[in-house]
Protein backbone atom coordinates (compact mmCIF):
# COMPACT_ATOMS: atom_id res chain seq x y z
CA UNK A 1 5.98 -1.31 -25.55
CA UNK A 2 5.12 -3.88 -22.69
CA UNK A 3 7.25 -3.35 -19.45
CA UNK A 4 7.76 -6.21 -16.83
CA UNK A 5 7.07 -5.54 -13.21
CA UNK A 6 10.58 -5.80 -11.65
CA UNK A 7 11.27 -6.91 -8.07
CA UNK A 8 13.75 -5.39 -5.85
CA UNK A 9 15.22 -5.24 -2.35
CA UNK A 10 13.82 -1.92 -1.90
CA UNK A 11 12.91 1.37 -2.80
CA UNK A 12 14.01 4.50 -1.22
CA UNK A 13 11.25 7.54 -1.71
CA UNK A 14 10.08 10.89 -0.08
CA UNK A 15 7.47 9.73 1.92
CA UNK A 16 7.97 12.14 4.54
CA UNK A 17 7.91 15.36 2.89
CA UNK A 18 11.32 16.07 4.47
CA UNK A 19 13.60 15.96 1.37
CA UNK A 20 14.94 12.71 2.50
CA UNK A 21 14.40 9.38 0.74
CA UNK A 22 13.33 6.63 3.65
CA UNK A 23 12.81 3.00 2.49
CA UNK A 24 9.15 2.51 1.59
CA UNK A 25 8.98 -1.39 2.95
CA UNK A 26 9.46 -0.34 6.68
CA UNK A 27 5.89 1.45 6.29
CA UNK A 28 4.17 -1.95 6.65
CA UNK A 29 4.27 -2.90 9.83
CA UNK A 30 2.64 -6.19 10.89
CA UNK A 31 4.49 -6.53 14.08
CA UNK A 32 3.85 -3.24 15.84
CA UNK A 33 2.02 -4.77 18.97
CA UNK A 34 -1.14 -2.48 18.15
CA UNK A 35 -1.39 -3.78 14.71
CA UNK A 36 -0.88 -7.13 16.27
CA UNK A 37 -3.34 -6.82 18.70
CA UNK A 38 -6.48 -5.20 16.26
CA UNK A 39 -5.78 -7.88 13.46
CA UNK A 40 -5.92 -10.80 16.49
CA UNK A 41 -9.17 -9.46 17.10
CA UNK A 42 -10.16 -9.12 13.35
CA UNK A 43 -9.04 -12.44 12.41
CA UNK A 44 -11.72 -14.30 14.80
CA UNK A 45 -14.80 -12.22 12.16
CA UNK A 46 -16.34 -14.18 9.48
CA UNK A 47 -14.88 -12.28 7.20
CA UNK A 48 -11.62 -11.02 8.57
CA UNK A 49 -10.26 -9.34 5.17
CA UNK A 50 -13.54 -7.13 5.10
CA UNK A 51 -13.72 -6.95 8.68
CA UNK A 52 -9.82 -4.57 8.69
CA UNK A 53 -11.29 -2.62 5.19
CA UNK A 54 -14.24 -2.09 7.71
CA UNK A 55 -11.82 -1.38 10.90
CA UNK A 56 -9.60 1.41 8.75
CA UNK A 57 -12.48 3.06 7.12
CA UNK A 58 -14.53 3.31 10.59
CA UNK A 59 -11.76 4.03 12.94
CA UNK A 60 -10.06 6.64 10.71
CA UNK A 61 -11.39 9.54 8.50
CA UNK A 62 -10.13 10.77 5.33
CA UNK A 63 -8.02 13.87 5.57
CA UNK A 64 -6.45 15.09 2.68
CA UNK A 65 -2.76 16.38 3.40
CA UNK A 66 -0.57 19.48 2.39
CA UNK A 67 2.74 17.76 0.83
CA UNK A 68 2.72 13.42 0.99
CA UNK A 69 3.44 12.02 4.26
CA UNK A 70 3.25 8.54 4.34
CA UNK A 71 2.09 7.14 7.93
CA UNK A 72 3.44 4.38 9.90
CA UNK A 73 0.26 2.09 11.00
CA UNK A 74 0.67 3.72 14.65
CA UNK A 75 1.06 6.95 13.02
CA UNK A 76 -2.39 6.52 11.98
CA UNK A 77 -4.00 5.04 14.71
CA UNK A 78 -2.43 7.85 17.01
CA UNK A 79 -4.18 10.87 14.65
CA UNK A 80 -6.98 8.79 13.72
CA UNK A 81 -7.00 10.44 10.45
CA UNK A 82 -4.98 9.83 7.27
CA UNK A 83 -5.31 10.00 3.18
CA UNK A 84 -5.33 6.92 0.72
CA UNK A 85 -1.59 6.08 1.81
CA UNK A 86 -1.75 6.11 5.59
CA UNK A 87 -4.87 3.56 5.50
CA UNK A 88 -3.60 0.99 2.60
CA UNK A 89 -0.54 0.85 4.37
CA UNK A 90 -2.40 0.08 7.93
CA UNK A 91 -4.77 -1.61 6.22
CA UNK A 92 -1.69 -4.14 4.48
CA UNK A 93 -0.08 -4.39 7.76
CA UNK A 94 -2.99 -5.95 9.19
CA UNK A 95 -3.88 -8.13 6.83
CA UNK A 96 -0.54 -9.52 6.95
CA UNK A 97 -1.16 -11.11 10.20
CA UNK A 98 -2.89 -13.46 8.32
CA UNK A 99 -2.15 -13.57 4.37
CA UNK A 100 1.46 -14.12 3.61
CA UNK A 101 3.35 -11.64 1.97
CA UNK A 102 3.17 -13.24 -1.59
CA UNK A 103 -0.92 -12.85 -1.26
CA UNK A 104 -1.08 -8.62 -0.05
CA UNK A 105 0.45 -5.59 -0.76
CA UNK A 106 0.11 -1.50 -1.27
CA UNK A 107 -0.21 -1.07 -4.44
CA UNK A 108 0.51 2.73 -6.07
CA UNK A 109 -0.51 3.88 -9.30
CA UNK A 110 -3.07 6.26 -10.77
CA UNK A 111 -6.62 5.80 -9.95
CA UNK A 112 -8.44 6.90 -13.47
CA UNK A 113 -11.80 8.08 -12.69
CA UNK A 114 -12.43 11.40 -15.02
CA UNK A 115 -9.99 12.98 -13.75
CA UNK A 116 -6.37 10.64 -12.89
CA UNK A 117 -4.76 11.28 -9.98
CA UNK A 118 -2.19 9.59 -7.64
CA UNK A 119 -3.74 6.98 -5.62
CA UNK A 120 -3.00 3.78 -3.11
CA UNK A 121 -4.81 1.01 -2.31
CA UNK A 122 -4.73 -2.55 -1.25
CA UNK A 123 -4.59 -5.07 -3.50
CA UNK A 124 -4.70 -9.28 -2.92
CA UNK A 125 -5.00 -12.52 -4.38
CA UNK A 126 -8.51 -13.38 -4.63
CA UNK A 127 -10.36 -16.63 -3.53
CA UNK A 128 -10.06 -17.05 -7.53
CA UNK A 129 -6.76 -16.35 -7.99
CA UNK A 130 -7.16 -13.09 -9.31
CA UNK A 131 -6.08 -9.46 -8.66
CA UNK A 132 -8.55 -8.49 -5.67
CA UNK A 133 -8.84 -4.63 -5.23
CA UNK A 134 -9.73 -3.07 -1.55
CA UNK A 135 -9.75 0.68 -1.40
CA UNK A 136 -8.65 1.63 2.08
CA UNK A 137 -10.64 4.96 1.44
CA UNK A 138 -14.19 3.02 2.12
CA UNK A 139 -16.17 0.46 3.49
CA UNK A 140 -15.76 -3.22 2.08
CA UNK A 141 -19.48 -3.00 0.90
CA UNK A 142 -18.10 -0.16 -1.43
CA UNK A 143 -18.51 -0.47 -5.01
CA UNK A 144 -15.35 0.12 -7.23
CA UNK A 145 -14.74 2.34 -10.15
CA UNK A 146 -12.52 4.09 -12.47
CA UNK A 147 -9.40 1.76 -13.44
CA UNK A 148 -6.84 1.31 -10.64
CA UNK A 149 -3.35 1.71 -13.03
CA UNK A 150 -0.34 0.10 -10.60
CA UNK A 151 3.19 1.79 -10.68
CA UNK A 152 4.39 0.18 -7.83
CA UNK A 153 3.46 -2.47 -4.79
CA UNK A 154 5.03 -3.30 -2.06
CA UNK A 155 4.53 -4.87 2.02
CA UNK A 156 7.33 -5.38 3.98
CA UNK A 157 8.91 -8.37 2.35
CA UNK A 158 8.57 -7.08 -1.35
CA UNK A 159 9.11 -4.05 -3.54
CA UNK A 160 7.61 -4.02 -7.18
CA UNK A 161 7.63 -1.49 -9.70
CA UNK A 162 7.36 -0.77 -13.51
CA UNK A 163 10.10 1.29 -15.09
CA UNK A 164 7.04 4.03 -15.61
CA UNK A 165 6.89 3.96 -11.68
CA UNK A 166 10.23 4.92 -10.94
CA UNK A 167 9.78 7.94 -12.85
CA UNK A 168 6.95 9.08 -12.16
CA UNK A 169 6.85 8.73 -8.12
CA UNK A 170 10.24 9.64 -8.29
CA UNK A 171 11.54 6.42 -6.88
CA UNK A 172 15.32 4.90 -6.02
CA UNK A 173 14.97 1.03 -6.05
CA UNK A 174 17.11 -0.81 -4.25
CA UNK A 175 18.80 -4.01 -4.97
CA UNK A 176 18.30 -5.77 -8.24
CA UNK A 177 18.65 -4.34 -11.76
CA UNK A 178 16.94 -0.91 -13.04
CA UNK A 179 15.45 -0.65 -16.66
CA UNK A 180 18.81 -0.79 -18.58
CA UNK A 181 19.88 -3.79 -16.50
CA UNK A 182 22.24 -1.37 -14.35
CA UNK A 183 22.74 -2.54 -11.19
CA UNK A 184 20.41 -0.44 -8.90
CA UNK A 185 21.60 2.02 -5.97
């Protein structure tokens, strides 16, 4: 059975690890002032999409996290640490200061590398049109691999998701029409 990526208003999630569901677009932030200011700087490299994958993987460090907090940009920047979700969402956030929102979002799926696990990265339109993977976990001169399997995407005009999504990252879209064509919450 092939399932359509649906768009929606929204999605409400536990992002927080607080038992409360918070509204996943208002992660992406590309007009906090600090994002602002880095991706002004950023945008004058040669290469200003590599030069933010560059800026998040140098600035912060990988720290895995009891539970799944997802971190606003500052909330990053602040601890300069964060997992796969705090640094595609900074990472999104800057790059949205110069890609519109149709062109960049988080994307959340399963990465499948030997063993599958939950995983987020950035993903774009390429110069070619295509699907463009960045992994917000390492350097732009990082070479991919495993298969990147997307549940969900989002930035902070657009919500995404497959009907498999919802279910398995427990998800409450907002706005539009859920699997059965029921109006969603």
């Amino acid at each position: 059975m092939v399932t359509e990526l649906r768009l929606y208003e929204d999605a409400l999630a536990n992002v927080r690890n607080d038992r409360n569901f918070h509204p996943v677009r208002q992660l992406v932030q590309p007009n906090d002032p600090l994002v602002r200011e880095i991706a002004s700087v950023l945008s004058q490299a040669e290469f200003p999409v590599e030069a933010a994958q560059d800026f998040i993987n140098t600035f912060t460090s990988y720290e895995p996290e009891p539970g799944d907090i997802w971190r606003t940009p500052a909330e990053l920047f602040e601890r300069k640490a964060g997992d796969c979700d705090d640094k595609a969402i900074a990472l999104c956030s800057l790059l949205r200061n110069y890609l519109p929102a149709e062109e960049v979002f988080c994307a959340f799926g399963v990465w499948e590398h030997g063993v599958d696990e939950g995983h987020m990265w950035v993903v774009m339109r390429g110069e070619d049109g295509n699907d463009r993977v960045l992994e917000s976990t390492a350097g732009s001169d990082h070479v991919l691999y495993g298969d990147y399997r997307l549940m969900a995407m989002f930035n902070d005009q657009y919500f995404f998701t497959y009907p498999e999504g919802v279910k398995e990252f427990n998800l409450y879209p907002v706005g539009g029409e859920d699997e059965y064509g029921e109006e969603a919450l």
